[in-house]
C-alpha atoms as a PDB file:
ATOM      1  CA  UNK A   1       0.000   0.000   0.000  1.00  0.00           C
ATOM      2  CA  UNK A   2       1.293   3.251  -1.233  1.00  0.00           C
ATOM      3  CA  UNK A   3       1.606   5.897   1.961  1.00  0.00           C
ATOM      4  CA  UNK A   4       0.106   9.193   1.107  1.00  0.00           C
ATOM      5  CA  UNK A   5       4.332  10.588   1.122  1.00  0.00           C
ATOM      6  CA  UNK A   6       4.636   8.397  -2.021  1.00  0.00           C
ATOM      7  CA  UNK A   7       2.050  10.173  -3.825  1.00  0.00           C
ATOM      8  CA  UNK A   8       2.533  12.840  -6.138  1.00  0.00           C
ATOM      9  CA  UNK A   9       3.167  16.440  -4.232  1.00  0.00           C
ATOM     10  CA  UNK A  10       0.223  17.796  -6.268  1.00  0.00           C
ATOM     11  CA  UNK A  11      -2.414  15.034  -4.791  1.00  0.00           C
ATOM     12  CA  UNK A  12      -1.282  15.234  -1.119  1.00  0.00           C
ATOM     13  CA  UNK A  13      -4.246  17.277   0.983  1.00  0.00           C
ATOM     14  CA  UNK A  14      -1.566  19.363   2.678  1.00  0.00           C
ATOM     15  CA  UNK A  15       0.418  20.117  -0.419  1.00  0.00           C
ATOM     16  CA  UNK A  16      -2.757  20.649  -2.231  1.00  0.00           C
ATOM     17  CA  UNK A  17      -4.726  22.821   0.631  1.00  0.00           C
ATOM     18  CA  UNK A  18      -1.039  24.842   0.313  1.00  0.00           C
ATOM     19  CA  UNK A  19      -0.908  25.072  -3.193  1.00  0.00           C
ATOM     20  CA  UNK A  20      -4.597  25.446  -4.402  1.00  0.00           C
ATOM     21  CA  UNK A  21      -6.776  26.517  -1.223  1.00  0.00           C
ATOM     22  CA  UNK A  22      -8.357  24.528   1.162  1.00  0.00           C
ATOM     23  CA  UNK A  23     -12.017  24.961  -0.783  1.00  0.00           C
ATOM     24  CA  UNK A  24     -10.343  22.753  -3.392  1.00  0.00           C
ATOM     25  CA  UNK A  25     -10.259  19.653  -1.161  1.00  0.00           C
ATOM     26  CA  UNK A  26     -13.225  17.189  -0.605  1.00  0.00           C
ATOM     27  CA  UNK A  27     -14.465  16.645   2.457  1.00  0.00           C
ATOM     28  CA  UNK A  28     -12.113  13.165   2.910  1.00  0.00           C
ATOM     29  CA  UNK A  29      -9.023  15.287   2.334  1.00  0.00           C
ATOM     30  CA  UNK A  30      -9.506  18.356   4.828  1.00  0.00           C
ATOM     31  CA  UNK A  31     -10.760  15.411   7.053  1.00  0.00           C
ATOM     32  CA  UNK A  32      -7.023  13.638   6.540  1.00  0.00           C
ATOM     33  CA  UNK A  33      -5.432  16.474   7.342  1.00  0.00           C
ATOM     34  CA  UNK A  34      -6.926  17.120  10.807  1.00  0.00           C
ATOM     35  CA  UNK A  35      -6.133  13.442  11.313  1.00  0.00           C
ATOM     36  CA  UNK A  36      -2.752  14.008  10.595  1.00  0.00           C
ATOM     37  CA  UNK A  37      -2.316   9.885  10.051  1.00  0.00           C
ATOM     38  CA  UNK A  38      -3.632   6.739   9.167  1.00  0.00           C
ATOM     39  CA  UNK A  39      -4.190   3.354  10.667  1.00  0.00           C
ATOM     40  CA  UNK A  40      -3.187   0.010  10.242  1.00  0.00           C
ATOM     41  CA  UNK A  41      -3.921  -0.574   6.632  1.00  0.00           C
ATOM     42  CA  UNK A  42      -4.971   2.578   5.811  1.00  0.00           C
ATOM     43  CA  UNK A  43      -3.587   5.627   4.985  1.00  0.00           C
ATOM     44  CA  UNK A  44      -5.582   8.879   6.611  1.00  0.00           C
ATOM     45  CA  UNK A  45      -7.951   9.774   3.252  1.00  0.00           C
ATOM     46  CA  UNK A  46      -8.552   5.954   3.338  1.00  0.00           C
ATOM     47  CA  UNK A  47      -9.320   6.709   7.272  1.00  0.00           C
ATOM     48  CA  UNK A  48     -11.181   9.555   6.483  1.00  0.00           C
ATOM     49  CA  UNK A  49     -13.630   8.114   3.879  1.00  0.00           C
ATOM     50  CA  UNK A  50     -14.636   5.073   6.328  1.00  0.00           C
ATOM     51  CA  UNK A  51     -15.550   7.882   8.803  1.00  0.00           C
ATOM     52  CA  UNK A  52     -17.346   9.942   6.826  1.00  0.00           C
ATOM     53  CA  UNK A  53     -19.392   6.453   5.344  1.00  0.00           C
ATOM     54  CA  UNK A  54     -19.599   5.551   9.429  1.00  0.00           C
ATOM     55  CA  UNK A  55     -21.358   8.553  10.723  1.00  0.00           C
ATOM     56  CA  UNK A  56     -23.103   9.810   7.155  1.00  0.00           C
ATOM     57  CA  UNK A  57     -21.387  13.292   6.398  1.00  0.00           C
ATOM     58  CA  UNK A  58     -18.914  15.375   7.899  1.00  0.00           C
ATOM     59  CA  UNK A  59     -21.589  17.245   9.675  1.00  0.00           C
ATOM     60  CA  UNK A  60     -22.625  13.992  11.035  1.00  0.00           C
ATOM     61  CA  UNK A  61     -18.683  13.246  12.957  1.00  0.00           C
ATOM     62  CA  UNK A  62     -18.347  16.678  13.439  1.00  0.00           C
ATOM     63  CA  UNK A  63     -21.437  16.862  15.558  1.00  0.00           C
ATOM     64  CA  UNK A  64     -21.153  13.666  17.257  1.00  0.00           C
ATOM     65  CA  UNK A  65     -21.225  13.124  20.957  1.00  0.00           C
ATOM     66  CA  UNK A  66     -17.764  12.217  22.926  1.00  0.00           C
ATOM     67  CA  UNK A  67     -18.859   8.377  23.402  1.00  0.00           C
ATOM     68  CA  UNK A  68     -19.556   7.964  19.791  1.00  0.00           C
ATOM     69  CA  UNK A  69     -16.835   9.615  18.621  1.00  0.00           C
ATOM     70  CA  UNK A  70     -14.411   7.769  20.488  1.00  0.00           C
ATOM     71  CA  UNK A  71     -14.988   4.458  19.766  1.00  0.00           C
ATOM     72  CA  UNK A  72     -14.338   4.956  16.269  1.00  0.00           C
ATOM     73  CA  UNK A  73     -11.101   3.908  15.233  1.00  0.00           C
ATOM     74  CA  UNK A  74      -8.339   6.231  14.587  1.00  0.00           C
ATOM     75  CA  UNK A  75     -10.406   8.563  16.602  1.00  0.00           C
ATOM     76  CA  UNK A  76     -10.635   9.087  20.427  1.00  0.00           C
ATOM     77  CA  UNK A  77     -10.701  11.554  23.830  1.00  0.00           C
ATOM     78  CA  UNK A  78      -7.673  13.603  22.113  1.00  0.00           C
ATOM     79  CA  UNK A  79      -9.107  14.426  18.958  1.00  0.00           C
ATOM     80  CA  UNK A  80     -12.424  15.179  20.298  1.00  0.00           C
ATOM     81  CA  UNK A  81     -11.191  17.848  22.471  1.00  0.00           C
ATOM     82  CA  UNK A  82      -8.914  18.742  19.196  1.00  0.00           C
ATOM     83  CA  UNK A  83     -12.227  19.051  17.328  1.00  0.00           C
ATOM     84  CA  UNK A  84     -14.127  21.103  19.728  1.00  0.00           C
ATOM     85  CA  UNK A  85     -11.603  23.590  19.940  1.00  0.00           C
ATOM     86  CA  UNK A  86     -11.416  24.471  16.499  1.00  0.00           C
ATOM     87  CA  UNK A  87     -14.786  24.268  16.296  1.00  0.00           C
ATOM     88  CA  UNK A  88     -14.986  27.032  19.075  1.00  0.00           C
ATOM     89  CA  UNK A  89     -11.775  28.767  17.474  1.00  0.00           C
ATOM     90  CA  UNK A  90     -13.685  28.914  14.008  1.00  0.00           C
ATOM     91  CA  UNK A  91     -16.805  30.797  16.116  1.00  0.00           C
ATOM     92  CA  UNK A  92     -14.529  33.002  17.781  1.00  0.00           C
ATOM     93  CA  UNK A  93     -12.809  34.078  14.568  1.00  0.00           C
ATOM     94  CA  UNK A  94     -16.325  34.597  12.923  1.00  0.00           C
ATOM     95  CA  UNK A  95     -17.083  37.003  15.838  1.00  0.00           C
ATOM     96  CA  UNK A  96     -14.180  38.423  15.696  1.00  0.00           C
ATOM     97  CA  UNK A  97     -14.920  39.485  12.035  1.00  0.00           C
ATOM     98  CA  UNK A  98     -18.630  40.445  12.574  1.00  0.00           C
ATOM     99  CA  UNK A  99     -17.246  43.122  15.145  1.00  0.00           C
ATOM    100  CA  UNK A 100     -14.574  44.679  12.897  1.00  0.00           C
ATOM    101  CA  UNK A 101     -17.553  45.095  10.431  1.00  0.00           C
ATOM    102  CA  UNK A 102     -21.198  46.798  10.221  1.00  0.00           C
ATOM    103  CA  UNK A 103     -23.584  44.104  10.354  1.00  0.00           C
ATOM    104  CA  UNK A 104     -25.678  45.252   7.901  1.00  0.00           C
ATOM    105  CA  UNK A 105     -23.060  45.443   5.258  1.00  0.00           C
ATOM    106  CA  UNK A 106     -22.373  42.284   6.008  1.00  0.00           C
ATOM    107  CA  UNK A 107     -24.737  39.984   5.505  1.00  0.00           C
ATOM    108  CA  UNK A 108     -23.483  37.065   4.080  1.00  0.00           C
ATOM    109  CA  UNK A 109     -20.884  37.430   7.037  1.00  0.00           C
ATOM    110  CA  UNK A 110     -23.296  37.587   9.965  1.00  0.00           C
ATOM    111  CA  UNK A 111     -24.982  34.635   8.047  1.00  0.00           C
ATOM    112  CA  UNK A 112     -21.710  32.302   8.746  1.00  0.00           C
ATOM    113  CA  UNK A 113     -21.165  33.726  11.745  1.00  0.00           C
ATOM    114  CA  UNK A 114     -24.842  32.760  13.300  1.00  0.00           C
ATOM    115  CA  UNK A 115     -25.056  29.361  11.216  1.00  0.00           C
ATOM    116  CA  UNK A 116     -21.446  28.226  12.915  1.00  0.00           C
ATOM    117  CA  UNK A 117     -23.164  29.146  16.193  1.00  0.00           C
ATOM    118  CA  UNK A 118     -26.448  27.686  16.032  1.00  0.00           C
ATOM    119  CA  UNK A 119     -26.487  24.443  13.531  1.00  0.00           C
ATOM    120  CA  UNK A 120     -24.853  21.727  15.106  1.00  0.00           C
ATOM    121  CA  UNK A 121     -27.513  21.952  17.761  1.00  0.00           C
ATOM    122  CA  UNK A 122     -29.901  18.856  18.431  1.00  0.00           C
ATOM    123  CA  UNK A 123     -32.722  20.930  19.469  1.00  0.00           C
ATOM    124  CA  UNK A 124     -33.880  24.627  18.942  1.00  0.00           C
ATOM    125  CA  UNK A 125     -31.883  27.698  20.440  1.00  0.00           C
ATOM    126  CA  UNK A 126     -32.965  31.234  19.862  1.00  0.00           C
ATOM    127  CA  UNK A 127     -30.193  33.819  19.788  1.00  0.00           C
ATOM    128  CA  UNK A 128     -29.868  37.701  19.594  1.00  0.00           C
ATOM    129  CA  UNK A 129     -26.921  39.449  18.035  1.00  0.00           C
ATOM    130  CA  UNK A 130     -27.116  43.063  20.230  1.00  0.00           C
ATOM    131  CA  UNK A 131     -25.335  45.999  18.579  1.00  0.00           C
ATOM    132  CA  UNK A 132     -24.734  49.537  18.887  1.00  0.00           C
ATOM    133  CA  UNK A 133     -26.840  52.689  16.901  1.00  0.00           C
ATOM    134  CA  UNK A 134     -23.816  52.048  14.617  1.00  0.00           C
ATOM    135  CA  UNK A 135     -25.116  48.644  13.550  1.00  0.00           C
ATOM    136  CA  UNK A 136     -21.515  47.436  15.158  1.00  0.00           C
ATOM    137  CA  UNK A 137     -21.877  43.904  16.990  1.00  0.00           C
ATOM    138  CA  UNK A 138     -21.764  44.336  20.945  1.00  0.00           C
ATOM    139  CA  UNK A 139     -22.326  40.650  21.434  1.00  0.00           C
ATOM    140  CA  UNK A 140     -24.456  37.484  20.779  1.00  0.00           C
ATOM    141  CA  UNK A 141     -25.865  35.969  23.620  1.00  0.00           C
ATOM    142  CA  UNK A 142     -28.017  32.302  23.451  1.00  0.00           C
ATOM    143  CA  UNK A 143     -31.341  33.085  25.595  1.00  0.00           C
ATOM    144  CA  UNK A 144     -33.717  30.427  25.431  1.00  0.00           C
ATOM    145  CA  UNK A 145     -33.986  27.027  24.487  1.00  0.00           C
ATOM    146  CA  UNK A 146     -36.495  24.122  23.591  1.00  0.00           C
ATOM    147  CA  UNK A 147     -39.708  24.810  20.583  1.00  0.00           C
ATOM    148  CA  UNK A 148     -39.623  28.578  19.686  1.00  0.00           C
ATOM    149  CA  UNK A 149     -43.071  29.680  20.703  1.00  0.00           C
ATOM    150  CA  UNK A 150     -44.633  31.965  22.614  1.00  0.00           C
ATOM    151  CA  UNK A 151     -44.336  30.081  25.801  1.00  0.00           C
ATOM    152  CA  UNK A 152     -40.781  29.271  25.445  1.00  0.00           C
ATOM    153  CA  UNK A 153     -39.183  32.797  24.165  1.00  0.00           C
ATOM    154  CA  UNK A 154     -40.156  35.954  26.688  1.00  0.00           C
ATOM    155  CA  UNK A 155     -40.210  39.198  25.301  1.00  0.00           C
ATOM    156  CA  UNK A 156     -39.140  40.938  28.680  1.00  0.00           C
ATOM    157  CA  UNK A 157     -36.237  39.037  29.269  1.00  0.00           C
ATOM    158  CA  UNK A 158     -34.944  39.817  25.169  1.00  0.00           C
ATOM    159  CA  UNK A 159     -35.819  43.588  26.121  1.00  0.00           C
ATOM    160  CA  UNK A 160     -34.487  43.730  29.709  1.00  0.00           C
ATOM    161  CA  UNK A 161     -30.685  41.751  28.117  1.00  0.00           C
ATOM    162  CA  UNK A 162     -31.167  44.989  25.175  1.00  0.00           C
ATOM    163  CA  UNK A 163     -31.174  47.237  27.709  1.00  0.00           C
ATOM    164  CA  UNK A 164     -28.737  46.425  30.395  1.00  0.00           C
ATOM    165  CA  UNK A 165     -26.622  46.460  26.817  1.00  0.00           C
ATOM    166  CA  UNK A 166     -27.283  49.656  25.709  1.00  0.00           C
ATOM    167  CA  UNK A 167     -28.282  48.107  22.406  1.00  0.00           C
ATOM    168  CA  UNK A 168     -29.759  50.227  19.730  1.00  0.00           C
ATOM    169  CA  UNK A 169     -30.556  47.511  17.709  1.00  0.00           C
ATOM    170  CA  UNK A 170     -30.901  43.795  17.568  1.00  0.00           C
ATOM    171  CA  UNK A 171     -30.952  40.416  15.096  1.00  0.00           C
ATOM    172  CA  UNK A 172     -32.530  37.436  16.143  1.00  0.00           C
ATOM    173  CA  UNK A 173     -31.735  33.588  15.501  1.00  0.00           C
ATOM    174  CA  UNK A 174     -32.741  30.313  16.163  1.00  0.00           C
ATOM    175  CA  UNK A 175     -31.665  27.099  14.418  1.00  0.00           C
ATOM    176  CA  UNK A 176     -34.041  24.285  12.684  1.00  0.00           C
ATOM    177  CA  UNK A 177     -32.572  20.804  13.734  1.00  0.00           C
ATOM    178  CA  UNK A 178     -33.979  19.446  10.914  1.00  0.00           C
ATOM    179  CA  UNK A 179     -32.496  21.590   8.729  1.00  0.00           C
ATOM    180  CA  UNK A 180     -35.568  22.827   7.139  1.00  0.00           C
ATOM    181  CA  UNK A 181     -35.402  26.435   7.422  1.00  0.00           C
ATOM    182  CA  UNK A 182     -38.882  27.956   6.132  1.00  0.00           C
ATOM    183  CA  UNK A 183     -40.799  30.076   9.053  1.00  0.00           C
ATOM    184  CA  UNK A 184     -43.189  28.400  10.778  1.00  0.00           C
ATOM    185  CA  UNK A 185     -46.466  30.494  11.664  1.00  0.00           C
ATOM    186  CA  UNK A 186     -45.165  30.618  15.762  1.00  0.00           C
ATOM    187  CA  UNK A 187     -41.811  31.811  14.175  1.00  0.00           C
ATOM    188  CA  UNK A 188     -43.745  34.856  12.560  1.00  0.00           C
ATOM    189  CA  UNK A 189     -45.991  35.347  15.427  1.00  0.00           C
ATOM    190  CA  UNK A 190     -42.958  35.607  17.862  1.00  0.00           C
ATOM    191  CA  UNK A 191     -40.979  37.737  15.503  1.00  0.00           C
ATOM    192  CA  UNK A 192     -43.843  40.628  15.680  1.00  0.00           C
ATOM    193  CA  UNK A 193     -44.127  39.572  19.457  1.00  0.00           C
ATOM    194  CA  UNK A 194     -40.632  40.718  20.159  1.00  0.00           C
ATOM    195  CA  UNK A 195     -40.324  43.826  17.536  1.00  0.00           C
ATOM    196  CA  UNK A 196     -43.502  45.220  19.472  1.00  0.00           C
ATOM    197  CA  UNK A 197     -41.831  45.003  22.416  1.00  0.00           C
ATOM    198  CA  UNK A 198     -38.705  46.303  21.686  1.00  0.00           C
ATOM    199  CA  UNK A 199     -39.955  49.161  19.623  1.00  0.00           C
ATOM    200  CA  UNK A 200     -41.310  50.383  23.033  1.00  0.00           C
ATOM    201  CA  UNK A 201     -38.118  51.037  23.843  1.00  0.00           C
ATOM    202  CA  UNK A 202     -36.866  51.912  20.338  1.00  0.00           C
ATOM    203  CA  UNK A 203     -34.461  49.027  20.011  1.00  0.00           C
ATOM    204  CA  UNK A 204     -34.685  48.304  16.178  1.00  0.00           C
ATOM    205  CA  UNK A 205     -35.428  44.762  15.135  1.00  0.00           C
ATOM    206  CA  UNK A 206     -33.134  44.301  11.786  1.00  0.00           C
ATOM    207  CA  UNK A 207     -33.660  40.431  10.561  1.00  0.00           C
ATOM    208  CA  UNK A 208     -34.693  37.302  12.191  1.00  0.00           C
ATOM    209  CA  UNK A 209     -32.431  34.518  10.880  1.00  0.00           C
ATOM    210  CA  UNK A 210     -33.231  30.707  10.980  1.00  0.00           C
ATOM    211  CA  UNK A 211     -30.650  28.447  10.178  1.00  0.00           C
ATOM    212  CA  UNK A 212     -30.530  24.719   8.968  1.00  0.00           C
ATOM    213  CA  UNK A 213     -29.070  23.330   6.133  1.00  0.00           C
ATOM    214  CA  UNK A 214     -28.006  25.649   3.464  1.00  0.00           C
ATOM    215  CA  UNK A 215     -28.485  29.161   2.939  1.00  0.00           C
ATOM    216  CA  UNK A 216     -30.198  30.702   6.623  1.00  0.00           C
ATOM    217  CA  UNK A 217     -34.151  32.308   6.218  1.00  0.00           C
ATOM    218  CA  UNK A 218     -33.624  35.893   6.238  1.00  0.00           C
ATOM    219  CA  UNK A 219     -36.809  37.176   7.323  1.00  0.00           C
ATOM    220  CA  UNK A 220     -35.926  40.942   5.841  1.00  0.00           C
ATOM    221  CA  UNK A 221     -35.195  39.682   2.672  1.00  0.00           C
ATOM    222  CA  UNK A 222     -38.820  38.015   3.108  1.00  0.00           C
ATOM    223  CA  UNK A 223     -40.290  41.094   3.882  1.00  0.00           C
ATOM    224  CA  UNK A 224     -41.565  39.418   7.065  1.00  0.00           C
ATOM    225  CA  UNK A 225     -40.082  42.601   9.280  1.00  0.00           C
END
């Protein structure tokens, strides 16, 4: 069995992530890469492919809980914790960005930035993303969790966190475990819920995202707001 150091320089996933960018490798490659080495057998993209085939997509590992993810081989307690801290690294960085930006000019930005934070959840989370009369991010903060509905998502509490902020203006999220991403009718009634409240104490609402698979449900572009 040929080890990946005896293929050509051009078809290694380092080399190639180095050469070409890393949006030119499949999902197997950039996989190999964070294992770093094979098995028995197997070389890491050989590795890689029986994971990905083991728990469905790279979502699928990615997501996984610790006991799952450790009993599969060439996997374990180290690379979970590996995992989790890039994932949290990658969500950091995203943050990171949305601040150094204005959040309306950045759409497609503060779309990444909520979908790496909300849709690797199992079940729903609604978030706000609080920012300044600028439209510059002062923070995102997870407040409730469980079905979005009016019994589960209090309008006080989303005003009372915007105002101990100073927050001019807010965007909501909330994730769609299964990865469907059209509005349900509590997901509209809520949205009006919380603008009415907040426009008592002129706190702009500016979109209401909902992310799943895909492109996030902008509820501006909608013309839902």
């Amino acid at each position: 069995m040929l080890r990946i150091t005896d293929w050509p320089a051009d078809e290694r996933p380092r080399e190639k992530l180095l050469l070409r960018g890393a949006e030119y490798l499949s999902d197997a490659e950039l996989l190999a890469i964070f294992l770093r080495t094979g098995v028995v057998g197997k070389t890491a993209v050989d590795l890689a492919r029986d994971l990905l085939l083991q728990f469905g997509s790279l979502r699928g590992l990615m997501t996984s809980d610790l006991a799952r993810f450790s009993r599969a081989r060439g996997l374990g307690v180290a690379k979970y914790a590996q995992l989790q801290a890039t994932l949290e690294m990658s969500r950091r960085f995203f943050l990171e960005e949305l601040k150094r930006n204005d959040a309306l000019t950045s759409p497609d930005l503060t779309r990444r930035f909520l979908s790496a934070q909300l849709r690797d959840y199992q079940h729903e989370v609604f978030g706000c993303l609080f920012m300044d009369n600028q439209h510059r991010v002062l923070c995102f903060e997870e407040l409730f969790r469980g079905t979005i509905d009016g019994a589960s998502v209090y309008p006080r509490e989303v005003v009372k966190q915007a105002l101990a902020l100073n927050a001019a203006a807010v965007i909501f999220a909330h994730n769609h475990p299964s990865g469907i991403t059209e509005p349900s009718e509590a997901d509209k009634h809520i949205t009006q819920k919380l603008k009415m409240a907040l426009s008592l104490v002129d706190i702009r609402v500016l979109d209401h995202f909902i992310v799943g698979d895909g492109r996030g449900y902008s509820f501006a572009e909608h013309g839902l707001l």
